[in-house]
Protein backbone atom coordinates (compact mmCIF):
# COMPACT_ATOMS: atom_id res chain seq x y z
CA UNK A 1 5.96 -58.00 -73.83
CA UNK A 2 8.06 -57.32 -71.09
CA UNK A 3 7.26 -56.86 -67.17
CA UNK A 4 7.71 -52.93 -67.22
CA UNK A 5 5.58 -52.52 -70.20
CA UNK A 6 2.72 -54.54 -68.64
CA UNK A 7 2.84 -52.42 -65.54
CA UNK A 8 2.91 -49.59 -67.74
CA UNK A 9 -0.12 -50.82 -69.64
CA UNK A 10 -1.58 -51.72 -66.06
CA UNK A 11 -1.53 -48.53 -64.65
CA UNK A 12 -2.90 -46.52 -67.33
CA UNK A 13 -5.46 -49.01 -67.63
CA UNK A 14 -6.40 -48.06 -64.33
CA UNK A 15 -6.03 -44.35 -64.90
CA UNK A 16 -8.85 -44.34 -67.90
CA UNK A 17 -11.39 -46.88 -66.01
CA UNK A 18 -10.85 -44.14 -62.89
CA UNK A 19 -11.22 -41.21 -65.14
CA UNK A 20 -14.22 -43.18 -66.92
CA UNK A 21 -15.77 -43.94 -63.53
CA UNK A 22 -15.56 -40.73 -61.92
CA UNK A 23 -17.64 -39.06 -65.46
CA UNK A 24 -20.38 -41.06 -64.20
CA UNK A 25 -20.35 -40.91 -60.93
CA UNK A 26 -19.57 -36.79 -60.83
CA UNK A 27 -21.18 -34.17 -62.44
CA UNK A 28 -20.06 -30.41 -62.75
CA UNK A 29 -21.68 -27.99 -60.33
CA UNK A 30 -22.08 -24.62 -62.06
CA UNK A 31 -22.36 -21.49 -59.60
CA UNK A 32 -25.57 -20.26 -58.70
CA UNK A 33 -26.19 -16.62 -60.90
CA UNK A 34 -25.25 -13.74 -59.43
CA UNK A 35 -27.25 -10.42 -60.08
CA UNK A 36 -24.07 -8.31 -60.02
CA UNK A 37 -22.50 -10.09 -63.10
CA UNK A 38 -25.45 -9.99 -65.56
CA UNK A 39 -24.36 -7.85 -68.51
CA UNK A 40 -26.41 -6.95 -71.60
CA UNK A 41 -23.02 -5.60 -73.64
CA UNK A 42 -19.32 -6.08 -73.04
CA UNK A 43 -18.45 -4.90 -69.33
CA UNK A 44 -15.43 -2.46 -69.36
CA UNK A 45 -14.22 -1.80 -65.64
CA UNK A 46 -11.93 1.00 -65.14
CA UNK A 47 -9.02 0.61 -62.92
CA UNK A 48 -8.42 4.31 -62.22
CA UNK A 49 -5.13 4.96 -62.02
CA UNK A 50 -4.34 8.88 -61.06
CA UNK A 51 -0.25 8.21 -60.42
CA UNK A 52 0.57 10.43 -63.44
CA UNK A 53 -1.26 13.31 -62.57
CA UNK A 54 -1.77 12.85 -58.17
CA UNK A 55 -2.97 16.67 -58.26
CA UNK A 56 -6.03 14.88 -59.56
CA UNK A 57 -8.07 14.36 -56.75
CA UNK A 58 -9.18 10.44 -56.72
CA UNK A 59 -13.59 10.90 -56.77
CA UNK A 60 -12.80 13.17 -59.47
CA UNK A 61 -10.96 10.82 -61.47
CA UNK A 62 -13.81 8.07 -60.98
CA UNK A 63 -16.24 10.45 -61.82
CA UNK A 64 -14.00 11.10 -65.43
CA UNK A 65 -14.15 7.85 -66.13
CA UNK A 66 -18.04 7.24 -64.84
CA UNK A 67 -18.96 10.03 -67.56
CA UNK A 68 -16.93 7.93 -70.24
CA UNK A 69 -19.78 5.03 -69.75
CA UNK A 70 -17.71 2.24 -67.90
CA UNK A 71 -19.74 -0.62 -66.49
CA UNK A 72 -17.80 -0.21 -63.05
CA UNK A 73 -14.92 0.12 -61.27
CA UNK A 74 -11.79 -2.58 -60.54
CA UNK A 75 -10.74 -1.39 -56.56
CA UNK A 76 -8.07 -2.29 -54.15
CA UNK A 77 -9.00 -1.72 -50.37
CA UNK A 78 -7.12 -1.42 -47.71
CA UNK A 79 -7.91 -0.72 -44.10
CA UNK A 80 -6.74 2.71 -41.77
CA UNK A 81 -5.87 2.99 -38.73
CA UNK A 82 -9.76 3.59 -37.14
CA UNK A 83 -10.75 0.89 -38.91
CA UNK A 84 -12.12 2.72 -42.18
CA UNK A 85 -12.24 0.97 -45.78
CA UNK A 86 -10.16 3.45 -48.25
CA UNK A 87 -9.24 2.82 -51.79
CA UNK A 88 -5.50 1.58 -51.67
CA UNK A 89 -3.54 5.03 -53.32
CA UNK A 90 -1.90 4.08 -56.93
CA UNK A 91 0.58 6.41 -55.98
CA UNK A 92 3.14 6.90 -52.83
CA UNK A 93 2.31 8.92 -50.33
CA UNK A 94 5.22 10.14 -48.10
CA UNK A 95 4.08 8.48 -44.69
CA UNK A 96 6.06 7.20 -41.64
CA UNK A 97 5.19 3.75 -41.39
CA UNK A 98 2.05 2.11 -43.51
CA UNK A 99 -1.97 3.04 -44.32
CA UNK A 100 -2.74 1.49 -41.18
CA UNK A 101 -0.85 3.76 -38.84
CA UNK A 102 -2.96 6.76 -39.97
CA UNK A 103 -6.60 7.63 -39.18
CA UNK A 104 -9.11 8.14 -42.64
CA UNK A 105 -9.09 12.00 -41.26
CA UNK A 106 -5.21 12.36 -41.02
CA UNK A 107 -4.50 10.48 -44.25
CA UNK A 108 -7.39 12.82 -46.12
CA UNK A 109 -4.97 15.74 -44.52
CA UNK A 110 -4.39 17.83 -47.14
CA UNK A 111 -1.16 18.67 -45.26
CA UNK A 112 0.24 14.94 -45.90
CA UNK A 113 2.30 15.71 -49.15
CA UNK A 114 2.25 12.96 -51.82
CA UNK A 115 5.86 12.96 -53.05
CA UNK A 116 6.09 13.86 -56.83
CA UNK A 117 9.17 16.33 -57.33
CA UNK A 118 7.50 17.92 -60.30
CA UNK A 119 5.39 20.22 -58.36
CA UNK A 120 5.98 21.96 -54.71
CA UNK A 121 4.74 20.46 -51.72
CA UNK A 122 2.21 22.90 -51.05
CA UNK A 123 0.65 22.17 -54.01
CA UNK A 124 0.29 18.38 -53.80
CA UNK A 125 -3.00 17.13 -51.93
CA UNK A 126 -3.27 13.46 -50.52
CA UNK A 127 -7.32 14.13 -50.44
CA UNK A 128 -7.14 11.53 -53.19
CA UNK A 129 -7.78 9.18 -50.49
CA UNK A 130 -11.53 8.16 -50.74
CA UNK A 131 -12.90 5.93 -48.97
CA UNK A 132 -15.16 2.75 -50.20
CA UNK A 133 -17.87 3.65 -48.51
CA UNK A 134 -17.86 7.24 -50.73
CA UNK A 135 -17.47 5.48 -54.00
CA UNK A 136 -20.39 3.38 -53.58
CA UNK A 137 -22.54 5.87 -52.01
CA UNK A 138 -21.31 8.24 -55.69
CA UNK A 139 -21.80 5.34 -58.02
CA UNK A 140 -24.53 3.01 -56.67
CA UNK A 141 -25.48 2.34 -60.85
CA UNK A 142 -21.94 1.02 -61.22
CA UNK A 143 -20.46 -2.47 -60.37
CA UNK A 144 -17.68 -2.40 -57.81
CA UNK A 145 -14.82 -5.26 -58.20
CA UNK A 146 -13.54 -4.94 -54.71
CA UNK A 147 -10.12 -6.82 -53.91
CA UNK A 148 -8.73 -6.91 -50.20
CA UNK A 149 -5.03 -6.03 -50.22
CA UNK A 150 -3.99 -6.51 -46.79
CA UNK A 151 -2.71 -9.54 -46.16
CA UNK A 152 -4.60 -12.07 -43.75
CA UNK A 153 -1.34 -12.55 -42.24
CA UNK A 154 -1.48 -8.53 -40.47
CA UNK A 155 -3.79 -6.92 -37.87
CA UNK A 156 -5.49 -4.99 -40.81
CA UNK A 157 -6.08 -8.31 -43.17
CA UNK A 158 -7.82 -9.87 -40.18
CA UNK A 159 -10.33 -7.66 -39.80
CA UNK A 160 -10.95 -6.28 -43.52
CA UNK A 161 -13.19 -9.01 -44.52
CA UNK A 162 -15.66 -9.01 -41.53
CA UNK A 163 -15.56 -4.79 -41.93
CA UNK A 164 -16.37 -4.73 -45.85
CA UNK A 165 -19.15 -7.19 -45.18
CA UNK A 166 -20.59 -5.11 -42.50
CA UNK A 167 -20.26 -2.11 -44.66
CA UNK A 168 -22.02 -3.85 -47.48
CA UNK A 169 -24.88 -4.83 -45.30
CA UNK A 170 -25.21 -1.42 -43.91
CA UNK A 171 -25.22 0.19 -47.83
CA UNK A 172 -27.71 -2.68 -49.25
CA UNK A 173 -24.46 -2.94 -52.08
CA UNK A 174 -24.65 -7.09 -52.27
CA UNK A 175 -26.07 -7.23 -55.25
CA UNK A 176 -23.48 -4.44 -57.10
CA UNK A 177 -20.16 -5.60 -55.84
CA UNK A 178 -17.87 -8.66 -56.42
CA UNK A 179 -15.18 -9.29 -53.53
CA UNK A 180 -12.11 -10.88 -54.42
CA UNK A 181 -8.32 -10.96 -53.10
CA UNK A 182 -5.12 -12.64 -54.40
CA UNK A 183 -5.08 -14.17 -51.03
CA UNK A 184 -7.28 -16.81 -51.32
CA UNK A 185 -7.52 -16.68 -47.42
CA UNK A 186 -9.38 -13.62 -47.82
CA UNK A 187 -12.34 -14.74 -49.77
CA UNK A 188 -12.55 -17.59 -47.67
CA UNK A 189 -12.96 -15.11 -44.42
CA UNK A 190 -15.29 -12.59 -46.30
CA UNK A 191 -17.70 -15.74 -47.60
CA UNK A 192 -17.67 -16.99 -43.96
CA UNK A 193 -19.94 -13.89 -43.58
CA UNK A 194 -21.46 -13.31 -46.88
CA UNK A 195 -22.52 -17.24 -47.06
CA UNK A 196 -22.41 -17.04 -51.12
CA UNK A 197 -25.01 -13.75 -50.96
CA UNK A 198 -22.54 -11.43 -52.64
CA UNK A 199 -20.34 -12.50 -55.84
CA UNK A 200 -17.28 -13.81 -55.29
CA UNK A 201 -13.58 -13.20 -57.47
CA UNK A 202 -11.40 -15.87 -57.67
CA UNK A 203 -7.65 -15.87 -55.78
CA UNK A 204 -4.53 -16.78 -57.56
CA UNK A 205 -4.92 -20.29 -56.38
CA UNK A 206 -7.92 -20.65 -57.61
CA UNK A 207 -7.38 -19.81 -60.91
CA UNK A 208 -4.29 -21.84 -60.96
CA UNK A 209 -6.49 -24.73 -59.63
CA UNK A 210 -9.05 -24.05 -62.54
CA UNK A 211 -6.27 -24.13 -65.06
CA UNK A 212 -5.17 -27.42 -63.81
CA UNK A 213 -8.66 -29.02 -63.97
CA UNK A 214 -8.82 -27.96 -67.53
CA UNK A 215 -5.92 -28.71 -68.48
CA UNK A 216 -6.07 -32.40 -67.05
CA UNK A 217 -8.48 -35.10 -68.18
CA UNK A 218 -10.65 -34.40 -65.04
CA UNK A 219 -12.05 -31.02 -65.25
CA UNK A 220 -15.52 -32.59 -64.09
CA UNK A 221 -13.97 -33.14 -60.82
CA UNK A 222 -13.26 -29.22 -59.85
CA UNK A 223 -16.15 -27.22 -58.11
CA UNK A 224 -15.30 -23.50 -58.33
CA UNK A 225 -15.38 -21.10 -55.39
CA UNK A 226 -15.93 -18.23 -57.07
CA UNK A 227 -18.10 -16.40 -59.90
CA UNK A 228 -15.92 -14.08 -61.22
CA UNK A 229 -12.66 -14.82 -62.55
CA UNK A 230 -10.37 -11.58 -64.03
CA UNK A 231 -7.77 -13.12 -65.39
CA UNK A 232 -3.87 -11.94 -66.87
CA UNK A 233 -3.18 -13.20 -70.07
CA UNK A 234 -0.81 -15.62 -67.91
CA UNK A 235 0.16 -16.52 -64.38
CA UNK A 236 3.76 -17.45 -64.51
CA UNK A 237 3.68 -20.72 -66.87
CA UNK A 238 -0.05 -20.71 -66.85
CA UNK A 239 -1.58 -19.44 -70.37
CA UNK A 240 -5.08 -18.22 -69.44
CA UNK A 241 -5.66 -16.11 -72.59
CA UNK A 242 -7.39 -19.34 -74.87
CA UNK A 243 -11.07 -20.26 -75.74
CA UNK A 244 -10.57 -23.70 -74.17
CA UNK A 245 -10.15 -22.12 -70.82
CA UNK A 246 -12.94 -19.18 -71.11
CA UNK A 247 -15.23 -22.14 -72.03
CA UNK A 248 -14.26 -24.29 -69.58
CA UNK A 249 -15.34 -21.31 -67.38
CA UNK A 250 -18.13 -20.54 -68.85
CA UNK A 251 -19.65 -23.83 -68.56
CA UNK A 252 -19.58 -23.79 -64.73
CA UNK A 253 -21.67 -20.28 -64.51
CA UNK A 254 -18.14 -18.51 -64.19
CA UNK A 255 -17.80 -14.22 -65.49
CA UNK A 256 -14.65 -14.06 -67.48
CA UNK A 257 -13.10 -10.31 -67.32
CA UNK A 258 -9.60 -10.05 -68.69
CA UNK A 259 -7.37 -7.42 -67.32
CA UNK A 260 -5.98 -5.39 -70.23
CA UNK A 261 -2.86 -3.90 -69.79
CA UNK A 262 -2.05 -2.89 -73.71
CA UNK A 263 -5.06 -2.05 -75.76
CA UNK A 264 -2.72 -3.83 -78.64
CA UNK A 265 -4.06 -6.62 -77.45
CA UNK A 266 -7.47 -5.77 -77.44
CA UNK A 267 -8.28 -7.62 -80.37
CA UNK A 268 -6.92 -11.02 -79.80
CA UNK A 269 -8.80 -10.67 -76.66
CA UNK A 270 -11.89 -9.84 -77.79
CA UNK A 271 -12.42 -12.78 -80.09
CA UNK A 272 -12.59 -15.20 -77.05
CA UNK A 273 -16.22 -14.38 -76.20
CA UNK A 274 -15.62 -12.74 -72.68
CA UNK A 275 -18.08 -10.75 -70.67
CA UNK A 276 -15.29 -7.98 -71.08
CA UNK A 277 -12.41 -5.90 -69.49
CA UNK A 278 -10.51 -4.48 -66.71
CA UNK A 279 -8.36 -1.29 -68.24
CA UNK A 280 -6.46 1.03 -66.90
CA UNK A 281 -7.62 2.64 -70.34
CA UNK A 282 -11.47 2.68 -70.62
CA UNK A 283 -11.80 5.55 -73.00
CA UNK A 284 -9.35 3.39 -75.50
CA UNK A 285 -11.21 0.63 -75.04
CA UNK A 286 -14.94 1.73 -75.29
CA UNK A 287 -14.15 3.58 -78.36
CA UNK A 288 -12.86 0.45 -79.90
CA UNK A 289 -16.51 -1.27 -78.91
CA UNK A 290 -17.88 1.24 -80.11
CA UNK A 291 -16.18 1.73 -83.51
CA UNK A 292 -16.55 -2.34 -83.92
């Protein structure tokens, strides 16, 4: 046997007595239950999407998709100018400068035109701008995915996470929302507040970190951060879309909600055992449940 093989042999003798050691001495720490994700049936959350149609005004569009029967609502938030929580628009609104140049009152202006060539500007309304505290004070029997857009990088990101908590407090919503961001940062700043009282979404990094700790031989050794992971069927080279994963999840007190962007794949999806869906699609999808 030659020198490099015994290394070889060495090392990944080492490898297995660490990975062997560290079963026993670790243990997996599932997350403590959060009211807010506690479904009887599959969950479909609608991600209301209005772009198509921006004479729609947005409550009114929630509301359509409330009297469908979704569970709840997926959100982006973003923060104005006088430091009010809005639902980020799905569509472009023709402003000089960014959301957080403009007041809650002068972006509800229905003078501000939303651009959309198909229909004069004296027509178009950017009232669709509601703000969060409206859509839980509308749906308080629905569950509220809220993610932070702003980045923690800009005036606005600082201060979003501190606001929505206060906001939360003040509207007695802890127990019907789940805060999340794809900055990582974000939930970090919000739970500074919260202290693990309100249910948390997992950040891009940490589902990448998940994946890894499943992936590898020492999935024992990752504590999760949050409760709620809503997962893409991939993140770049990161399958996420497999039972292995979901159970992995699972195990560790963790929601799994996939976001559904084609309702062709609705039925791969469904057969991994998931607490349900984000769609951009609900009546699609609840008919399917309901049909199956």
């Amino acid at each position: 046997m030659g020198r490099k093989t015994k290394v070889a042999l060495t090392v990944g003798a080492a490898s297995v007595a660490a990975w062997a050691a560290s079963k026993v001495v670790v243990k997996q720490e599932p997350r403590e239950e959060k009211k807010a994700l506690q479904f009887s049936e599959i969950a479909v959350l609608a991600n209301v999407d209005i772009a198509e149609d921006p004479s729609v005004h947005l409550l009114t569009a929630y509301t359509n998709a409330a009297d469908l029967g979704v569970h709840g609502f997926a959100v982006n938030i973003r923060l104005t100018k006088d430091e009010e929580i809005i639902l980020a628009p799905s569509h472009d609104l023709q402003l000089t400068g960014v959301i957080a140049d403009y007041t809650l009152a002068e972006l509800q202006n229905e003078k501000l035109p939303v651009i959309d060539d198909s229909e004069s500007l004296a027509d178009q309304e950017a009232s669709s701008i509601v703000s969060l505290r409206e859509l839980l004070e509308t749906f308080p029997q629905l569950l509220h995915v809220i993610s932070m857009s702003d980045s923690p990088d800009t005036y606005e990101g600082s201060l979003i996470p501190s606001k929505l908590w206060r906001l939360l407090k003040e509207m007695d919503a802890a127990d019907r929302v789940v805060v999340t961001s794809s900055y990582d940062e974000q939930i970090d700043r919000f739970n500074l507040y919260a202290q693990n009282s309100v249910a948390l979404g997992a950040g891009n990094e940490e589902i990448k970190k998940a994946y890894v700790a499943y992936s590898s031989k020492f999935g024992h050794l990752y504590k999760p951060n949050a409760d709620l992971f809503c997962l893409p069927e991939k993140i770049g080279v990161f399958p996420l879309a497999s039972d292995g994963f979901v159970q992995f999840l699972q195990q560790l007190n963790i929601t799994v909600l996939y976001e559904l962007t084609d309702t062709v794949d609705i039925q791969k999806l469904s057969k991994l055992e998931i607490a349900g869906f984000i769609t951009t699609e609900p009546k699609q999808v609840l008919s399917y449940f309901n049909e199956n």
